[in-house]
C-alpha atoms as a PDB file:
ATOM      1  CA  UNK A   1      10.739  13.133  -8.535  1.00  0.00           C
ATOM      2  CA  UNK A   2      12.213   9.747  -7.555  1.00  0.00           C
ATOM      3  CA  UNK A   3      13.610   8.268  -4.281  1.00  0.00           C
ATOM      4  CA  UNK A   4      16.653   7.739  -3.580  1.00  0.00           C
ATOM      5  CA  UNK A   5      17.571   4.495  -2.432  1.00  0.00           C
ATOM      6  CA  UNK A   6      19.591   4.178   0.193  1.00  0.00           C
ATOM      7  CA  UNK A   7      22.763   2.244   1.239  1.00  0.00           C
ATOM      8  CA  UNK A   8      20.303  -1.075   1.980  1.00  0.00           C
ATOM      9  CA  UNK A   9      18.750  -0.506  -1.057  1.00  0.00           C
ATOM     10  CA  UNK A  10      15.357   0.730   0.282  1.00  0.00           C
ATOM     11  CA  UNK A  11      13.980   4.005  -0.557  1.00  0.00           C
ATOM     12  CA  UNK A  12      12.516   6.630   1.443  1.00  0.00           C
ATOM     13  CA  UNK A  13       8.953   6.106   0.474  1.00  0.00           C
ATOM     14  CA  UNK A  14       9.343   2.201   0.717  1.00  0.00           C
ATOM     15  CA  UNK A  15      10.413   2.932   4.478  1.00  0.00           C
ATOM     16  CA  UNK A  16       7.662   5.486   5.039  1.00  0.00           C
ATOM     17  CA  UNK A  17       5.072   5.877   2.848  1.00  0.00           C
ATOM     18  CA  UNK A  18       2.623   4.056   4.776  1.00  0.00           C
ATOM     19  CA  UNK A  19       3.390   5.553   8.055  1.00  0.00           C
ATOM     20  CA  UNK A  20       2.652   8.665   6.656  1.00  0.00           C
ATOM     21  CA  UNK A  21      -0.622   8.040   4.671  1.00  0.00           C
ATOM     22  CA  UNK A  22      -1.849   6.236   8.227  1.00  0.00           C
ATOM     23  CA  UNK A  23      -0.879   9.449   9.581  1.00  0.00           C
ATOM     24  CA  UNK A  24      -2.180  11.923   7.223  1.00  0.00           C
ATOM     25  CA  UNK A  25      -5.403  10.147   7.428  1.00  0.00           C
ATOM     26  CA  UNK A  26      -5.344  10.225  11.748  1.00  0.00           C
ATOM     27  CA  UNK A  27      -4.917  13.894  10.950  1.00  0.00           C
ATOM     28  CA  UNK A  28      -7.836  14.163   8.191  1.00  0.00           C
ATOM     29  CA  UNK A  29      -9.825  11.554  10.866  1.00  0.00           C
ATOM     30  CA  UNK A  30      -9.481  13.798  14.083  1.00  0.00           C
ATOM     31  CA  UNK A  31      -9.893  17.070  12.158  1.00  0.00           C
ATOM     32  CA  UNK A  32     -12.798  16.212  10.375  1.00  0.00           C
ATOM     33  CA  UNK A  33     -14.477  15.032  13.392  1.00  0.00           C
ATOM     34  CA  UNK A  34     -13.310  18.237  15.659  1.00  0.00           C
ATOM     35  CA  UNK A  35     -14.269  21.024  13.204  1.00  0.00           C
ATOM     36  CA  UNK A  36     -16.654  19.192  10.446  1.00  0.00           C
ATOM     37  CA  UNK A  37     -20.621  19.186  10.737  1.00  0.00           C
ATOM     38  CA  UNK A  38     -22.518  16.568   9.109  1.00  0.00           C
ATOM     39  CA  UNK A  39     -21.171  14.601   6.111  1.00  0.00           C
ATOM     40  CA  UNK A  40     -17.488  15.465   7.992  1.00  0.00           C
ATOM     41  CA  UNK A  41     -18.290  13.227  10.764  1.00  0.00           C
ATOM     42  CA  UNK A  42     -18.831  10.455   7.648  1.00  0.00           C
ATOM     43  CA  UNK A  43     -15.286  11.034   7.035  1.00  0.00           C
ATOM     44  CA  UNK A  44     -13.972  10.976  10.299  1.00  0.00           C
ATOM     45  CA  UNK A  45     -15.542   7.869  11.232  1.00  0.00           C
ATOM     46  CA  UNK A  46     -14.713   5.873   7.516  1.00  0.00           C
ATOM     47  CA  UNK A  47     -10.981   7.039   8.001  1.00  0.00           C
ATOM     48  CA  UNK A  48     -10.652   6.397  11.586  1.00  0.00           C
ATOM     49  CA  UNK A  49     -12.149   3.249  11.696  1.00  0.00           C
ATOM     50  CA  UNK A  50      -9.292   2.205   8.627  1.00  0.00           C
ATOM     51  CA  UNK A  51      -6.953   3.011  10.739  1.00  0.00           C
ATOM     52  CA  UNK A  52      -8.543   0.402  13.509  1.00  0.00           C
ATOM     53  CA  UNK A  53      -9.003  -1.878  10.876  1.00  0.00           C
ATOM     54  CA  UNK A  54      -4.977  -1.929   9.777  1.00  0.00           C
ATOM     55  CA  UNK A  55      -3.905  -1.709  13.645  1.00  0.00           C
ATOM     56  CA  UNK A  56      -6.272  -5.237  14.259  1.00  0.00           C
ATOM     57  CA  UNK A  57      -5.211  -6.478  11.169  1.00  0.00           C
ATOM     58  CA  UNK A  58      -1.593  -6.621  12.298  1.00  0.00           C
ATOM     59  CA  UNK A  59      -1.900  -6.877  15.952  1.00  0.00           C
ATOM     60  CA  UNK A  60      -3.950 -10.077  15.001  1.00  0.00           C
ATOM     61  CA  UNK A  61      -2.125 -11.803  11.928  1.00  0.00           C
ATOM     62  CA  UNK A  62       1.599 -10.265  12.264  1.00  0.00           C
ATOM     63  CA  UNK A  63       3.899 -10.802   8.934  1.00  0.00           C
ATOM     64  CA  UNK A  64       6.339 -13.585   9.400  1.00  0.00           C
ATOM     65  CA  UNK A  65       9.343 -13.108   8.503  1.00  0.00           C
END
């Protein structure tokens, strides 16, 4: 299945793809950390910190445009 682009020639994905993956993994992140023993908490703290990581990285250096 492909996107459609749209009248500004963007897709759907190109618009929000990463929103969603950052938060799908917020989701996984909090979840994992709520419900998960153990090698769970791993997880929650390796995809929660990414998410810090990409929120500094563009607080910090924003894209010019």
């Amino acid at each position: 299945m492909t996107a459609r682009k749209s009248k500004g020639g963007r897709g759907f994905m190109f618009v929000w793809g990463v929103p969603i993956v950052l938060g799908a993994l917020s989701v996984f992140g909090l979840l994992a950390a709520l419900l998960g023993t153990g090698g769970w908490h791993w997880a929650s703290w390796i995809t929660l910190t990414v998410l810090l990581v990409v929120i500094v990285r563009y607080w910090c250096f924003p894209l010019k445009q």
